[in-house]
N, C-alpha and C. Protein backbone atom coordinates (compact mmCIF):
# COMPACT_ATOMS: atom_id res chain seq x y z
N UNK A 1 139.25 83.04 69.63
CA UNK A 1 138.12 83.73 69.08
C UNK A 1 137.95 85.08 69.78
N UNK A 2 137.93 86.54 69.23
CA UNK A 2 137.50 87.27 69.76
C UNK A 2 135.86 87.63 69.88
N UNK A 3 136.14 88.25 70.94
CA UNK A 3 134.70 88.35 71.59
C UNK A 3 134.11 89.85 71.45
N UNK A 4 133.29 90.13 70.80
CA UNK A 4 132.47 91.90 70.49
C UNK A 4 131.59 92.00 71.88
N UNK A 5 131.81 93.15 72.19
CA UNK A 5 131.41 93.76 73.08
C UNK A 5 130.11 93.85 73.27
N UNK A 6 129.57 94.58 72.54
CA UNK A 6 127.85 94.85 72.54
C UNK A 6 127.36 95.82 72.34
N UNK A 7 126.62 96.73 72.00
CA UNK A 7 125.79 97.72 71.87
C UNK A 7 125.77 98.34 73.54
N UNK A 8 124.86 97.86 74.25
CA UNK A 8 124.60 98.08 75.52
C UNK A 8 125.78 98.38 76.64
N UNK A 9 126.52 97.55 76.10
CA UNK A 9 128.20 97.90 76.74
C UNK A 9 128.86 99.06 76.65
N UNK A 10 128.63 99.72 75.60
CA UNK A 10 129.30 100.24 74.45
C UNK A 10 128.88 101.59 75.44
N UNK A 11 127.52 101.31 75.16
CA UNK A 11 126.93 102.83 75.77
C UNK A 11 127.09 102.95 77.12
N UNK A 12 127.28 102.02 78.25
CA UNK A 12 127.68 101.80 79.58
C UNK A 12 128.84 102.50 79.58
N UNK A 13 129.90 102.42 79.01
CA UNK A 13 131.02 102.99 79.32
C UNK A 13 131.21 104.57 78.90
N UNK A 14 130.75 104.48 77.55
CA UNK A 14 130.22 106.10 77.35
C UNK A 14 129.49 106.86 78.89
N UNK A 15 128.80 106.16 79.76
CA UNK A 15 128.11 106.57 80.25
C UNK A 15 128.71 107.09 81.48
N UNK A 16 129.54 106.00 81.50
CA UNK A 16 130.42 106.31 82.89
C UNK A 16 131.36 107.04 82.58
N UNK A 17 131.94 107.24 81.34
CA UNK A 17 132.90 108.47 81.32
C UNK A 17 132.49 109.80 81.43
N UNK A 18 131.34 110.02 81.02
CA UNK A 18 130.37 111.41 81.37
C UNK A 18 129.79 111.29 82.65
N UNK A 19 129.77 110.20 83.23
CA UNK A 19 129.62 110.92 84.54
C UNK A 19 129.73 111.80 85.51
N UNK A 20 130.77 111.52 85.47
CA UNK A 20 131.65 112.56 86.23
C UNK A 20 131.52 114.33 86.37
N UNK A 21 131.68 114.10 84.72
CA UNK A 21 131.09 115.46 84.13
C UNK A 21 129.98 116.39 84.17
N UNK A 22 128.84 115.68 84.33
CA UNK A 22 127.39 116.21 83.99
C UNK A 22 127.00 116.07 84.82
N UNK A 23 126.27 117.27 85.69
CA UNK A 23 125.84 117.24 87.29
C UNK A 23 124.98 118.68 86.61
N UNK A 24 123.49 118.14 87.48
CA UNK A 24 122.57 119.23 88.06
C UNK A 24 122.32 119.42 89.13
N UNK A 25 121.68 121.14 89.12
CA UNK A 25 121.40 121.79 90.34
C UNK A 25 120.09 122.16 89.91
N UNK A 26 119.78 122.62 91.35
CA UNK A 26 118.48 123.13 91.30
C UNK A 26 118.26 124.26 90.43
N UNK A 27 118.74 125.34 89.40
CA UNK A 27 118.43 126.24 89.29
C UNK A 27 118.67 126.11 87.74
N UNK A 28 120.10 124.57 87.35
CA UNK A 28 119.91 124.30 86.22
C UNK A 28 120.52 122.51 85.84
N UNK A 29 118.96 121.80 85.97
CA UNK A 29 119.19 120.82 86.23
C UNK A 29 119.55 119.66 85.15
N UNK A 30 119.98 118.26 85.67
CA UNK A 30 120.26 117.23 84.84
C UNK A 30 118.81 117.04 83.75
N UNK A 31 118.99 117.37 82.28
CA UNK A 31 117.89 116.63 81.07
C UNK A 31 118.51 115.02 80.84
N UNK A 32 117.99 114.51 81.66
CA UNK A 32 118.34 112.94 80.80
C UNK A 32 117.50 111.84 79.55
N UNK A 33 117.52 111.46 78.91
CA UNK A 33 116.95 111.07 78.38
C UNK A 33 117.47 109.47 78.42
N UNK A 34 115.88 108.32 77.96
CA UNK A 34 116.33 106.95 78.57
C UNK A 34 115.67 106.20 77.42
N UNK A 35 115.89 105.28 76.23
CA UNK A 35 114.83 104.54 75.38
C UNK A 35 115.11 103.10 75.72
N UNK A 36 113.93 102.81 75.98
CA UNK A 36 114.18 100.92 75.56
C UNK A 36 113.62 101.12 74.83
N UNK A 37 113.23 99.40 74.68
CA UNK A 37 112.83 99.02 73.42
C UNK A 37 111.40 99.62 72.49
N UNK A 38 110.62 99.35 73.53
CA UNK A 38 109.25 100.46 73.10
C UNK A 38 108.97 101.88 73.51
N UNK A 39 109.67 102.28 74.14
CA UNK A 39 109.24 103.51 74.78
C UNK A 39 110.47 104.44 75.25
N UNK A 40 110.02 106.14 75.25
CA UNK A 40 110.95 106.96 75.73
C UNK A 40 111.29 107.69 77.03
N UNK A 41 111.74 107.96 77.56
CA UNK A 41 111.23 108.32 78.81
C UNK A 41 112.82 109.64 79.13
N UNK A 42 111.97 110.48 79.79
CA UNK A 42 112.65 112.00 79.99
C UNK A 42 112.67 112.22 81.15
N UNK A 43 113.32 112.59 82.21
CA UNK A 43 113.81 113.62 83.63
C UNK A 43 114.71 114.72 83.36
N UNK A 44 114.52 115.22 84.14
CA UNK A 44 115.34 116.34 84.97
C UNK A 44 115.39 116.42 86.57
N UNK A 45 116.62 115.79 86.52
CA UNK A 45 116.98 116.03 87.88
C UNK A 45 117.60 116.59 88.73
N UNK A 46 117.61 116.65 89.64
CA UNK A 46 118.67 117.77 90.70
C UNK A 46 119.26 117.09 91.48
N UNK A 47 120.99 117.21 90.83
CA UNK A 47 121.68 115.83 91.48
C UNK A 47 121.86 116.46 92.97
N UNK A 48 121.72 117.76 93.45
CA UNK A 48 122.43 118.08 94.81
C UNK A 48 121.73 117.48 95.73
N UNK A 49 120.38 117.91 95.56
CA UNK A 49 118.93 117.26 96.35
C UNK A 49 118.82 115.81 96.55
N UNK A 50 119.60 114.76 95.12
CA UNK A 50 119.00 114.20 94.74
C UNK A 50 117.63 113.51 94.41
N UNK A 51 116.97 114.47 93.91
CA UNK A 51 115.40 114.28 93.71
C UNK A 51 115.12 114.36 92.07
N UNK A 52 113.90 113.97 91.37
CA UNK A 52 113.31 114.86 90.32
C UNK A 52 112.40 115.20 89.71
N UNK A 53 113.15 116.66 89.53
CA UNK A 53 111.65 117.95 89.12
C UNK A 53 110.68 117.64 88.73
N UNK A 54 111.35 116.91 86.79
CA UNK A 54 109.84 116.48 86.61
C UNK A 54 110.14 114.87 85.38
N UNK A 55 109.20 114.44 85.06
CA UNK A 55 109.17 113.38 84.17
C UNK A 55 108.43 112.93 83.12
N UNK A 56 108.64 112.29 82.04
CA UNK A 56 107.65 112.00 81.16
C UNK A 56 107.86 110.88 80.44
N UNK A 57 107.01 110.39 80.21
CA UNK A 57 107.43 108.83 79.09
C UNK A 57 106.52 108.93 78.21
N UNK A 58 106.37 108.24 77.02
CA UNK A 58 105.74 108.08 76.07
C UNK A 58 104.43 106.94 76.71
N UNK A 59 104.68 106.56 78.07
CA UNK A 59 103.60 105.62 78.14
C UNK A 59 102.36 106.52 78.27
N UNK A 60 102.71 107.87 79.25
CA UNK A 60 101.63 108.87 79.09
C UNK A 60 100.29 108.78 78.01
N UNK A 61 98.85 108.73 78.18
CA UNK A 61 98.40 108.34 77.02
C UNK A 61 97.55 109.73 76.61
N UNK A 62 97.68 110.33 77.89
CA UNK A 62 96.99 112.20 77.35
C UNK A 62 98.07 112.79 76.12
N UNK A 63 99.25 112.74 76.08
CA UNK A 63 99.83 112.96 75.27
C UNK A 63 100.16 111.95 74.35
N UNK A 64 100.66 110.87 74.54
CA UNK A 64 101.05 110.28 72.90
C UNK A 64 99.99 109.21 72.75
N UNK A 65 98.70 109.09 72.94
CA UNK A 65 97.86 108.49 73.06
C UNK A 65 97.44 108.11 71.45
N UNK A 66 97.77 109.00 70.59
CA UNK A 66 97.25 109.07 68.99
C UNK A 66 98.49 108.81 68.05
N UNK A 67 99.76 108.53 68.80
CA UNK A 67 100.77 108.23 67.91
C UNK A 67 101.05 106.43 67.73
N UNK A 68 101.49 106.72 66.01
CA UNK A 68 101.88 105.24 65.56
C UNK A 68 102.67 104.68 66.45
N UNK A 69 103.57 104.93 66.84
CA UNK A 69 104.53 104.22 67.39
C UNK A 69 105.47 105.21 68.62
N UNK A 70 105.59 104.70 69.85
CA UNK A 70 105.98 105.23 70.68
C UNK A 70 107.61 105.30 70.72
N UNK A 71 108.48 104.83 70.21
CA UNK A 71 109.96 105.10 70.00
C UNK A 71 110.18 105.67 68.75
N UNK A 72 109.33 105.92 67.72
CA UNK A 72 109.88 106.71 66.57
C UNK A 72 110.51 108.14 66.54
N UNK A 73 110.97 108.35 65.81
CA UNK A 73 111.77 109.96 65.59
C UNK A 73 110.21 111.07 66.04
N UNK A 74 109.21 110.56 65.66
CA UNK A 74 107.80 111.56 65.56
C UNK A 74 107.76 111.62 67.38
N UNK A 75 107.70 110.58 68.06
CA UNK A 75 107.85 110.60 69.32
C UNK A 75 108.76 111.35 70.19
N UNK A 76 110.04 111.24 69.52
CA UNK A 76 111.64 112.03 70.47
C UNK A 76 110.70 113.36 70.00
N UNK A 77 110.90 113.47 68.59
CA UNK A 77 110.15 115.72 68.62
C UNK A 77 109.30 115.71 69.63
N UNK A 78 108.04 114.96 69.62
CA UNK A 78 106.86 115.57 70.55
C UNK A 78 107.51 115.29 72.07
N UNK A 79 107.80 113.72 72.41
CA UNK A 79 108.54 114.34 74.21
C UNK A 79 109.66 115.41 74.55
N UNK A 80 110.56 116.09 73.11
CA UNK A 80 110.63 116.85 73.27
C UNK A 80 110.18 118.26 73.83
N UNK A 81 109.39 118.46 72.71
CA UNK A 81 108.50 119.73 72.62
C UNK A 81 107.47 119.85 74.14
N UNK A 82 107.01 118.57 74.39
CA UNK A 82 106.45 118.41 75.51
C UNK A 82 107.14 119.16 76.83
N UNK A 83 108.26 118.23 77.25
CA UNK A 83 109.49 118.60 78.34
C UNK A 83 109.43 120.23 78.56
N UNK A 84 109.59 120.57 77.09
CA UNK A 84 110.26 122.18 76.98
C UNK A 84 109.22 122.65 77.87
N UNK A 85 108.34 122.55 77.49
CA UNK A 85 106.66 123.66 77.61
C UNK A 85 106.41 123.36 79.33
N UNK A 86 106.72 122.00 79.82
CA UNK A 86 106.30 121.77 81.02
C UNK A 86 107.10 121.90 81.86
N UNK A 87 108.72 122.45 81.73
CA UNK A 87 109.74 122.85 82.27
C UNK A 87 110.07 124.54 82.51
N UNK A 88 109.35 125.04 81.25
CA UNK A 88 109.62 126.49 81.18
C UNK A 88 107.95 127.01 81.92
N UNK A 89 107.03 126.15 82.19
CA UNK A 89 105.75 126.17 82.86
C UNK A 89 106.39 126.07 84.67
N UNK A 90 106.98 125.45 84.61
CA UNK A 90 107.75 125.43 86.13
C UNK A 90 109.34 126.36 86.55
N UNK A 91 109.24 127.26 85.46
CA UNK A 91 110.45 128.13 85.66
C UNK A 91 111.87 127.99 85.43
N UNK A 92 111.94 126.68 85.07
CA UNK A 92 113.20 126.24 83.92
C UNK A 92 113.39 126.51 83.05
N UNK A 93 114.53 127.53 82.25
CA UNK A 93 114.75 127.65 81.24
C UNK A 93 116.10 126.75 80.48
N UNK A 94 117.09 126.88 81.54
CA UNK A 94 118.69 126.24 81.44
C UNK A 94 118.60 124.86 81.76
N UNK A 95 119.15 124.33 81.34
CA UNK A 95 119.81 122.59 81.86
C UNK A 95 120.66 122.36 81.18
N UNK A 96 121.29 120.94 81.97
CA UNK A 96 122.65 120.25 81.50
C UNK A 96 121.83 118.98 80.48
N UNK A 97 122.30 119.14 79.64
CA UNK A 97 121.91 117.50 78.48
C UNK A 97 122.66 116.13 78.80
N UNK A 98 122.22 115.38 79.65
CA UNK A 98 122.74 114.27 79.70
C UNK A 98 122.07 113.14 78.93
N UNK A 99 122.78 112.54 78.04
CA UNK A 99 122.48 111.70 76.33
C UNK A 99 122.48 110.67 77.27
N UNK A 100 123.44 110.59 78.13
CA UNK A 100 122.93 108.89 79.15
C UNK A 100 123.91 107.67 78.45
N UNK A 101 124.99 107.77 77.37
CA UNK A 101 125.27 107.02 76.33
C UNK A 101 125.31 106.88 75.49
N UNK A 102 124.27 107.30 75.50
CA UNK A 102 123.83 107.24 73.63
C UNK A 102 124.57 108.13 72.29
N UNK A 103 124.84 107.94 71.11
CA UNK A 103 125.13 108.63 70.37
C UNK A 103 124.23 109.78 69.78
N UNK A 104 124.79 111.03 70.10
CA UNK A 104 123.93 112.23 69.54
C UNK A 104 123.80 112.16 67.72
N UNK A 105 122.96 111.05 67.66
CA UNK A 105 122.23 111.26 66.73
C UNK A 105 120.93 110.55 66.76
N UNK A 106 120.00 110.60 65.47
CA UNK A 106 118.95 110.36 65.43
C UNK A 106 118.07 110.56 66.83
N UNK A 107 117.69 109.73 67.36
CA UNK A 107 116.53 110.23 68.18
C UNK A 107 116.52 111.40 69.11
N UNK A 108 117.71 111.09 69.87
CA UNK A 108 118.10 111.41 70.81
C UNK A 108 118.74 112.96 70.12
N UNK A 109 119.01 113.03 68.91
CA UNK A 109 118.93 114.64 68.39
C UNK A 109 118.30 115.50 68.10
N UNK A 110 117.22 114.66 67.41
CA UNK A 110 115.69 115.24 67.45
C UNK A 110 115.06 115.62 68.87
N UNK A 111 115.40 115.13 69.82
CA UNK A 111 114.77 115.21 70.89
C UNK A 111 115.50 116.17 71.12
N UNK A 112 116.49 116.42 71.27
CA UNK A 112 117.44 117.83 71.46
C UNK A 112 116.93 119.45 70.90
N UNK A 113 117.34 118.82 69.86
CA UNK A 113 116.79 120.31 68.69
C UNK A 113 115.40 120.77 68.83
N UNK A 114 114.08 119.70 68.98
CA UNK A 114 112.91 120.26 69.48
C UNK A 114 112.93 120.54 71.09
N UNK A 115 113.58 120.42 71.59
CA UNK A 115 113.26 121.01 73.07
C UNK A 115 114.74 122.59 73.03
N UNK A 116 115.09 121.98 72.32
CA UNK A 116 115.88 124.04 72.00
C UNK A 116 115.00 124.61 71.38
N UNK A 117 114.40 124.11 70.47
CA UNK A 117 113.19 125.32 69.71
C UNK A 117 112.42 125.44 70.67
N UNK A 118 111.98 124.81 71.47
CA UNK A 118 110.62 125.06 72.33
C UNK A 118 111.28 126.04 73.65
N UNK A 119 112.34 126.46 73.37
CA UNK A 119 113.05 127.63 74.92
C UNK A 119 113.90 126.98 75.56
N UNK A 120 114.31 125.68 75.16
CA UNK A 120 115.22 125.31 76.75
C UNK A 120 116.85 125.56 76.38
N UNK A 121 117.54 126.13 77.27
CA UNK A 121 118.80 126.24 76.75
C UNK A 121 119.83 125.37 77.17
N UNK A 122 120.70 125.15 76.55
CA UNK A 122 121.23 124.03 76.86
C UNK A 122 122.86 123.98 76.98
């Protein structure tokens, strides 16, 4: 009988092959992005320091306090749009996009494309 891998697997190894690759600094740091099951959650970090700058999740309730649902596509735009404004508020304009695994689509693209409209370059 063969045996399927998994979803979660799938993206583990994606993950570790970009490792290697995708490194921040202080001046233009790691964007990672992270979803479970209910919720989204965003950093930027500075792998040299190892520390980070800044963070956000959808558990936040000043911001997504009025939305249907905290993992929807409506959610990735706004923690998008969010990130941008509170990154370029702290003098970030540049970063590295680390997807973390995931396939660049749906959420995790939306979340992309609104934090390029909102100034961040990528």
């Amino acid at each position: 009988m063969i045996k399927t891998i998994g979803k979660n697997k799938n993206r583990i190894f994606r993950k570790q092959r970009l490792k290697g690759k995708v490194s921040g600094t202080e001046s233009k740091p790691r964007l990672i992005m992270f979803k479970s099951l209910k919720n989204l959650y965003v950093q930027l970090i500075d792998d040299e320091k190892q520390n980070t700058i800044l963070s956000l999740s959808t558990l936040n309730k000043e911001y997504f306090g009025k939305l249907k649902s905290k993992k929807n596509k409506d959610a990735a735009k706004k923690i998008g749009e969010i990130i941008a404004e509170k990154s370029i508020e702290k003098g970030i304009k540049n970063v590295v996009f680390d997807r973390n695994g995931y396939k660049y689509h749906g959420k995790i693209k939306l979340f992309a494309d609104s934090a390029r409209n909102k100034g961040l370059i990528f």
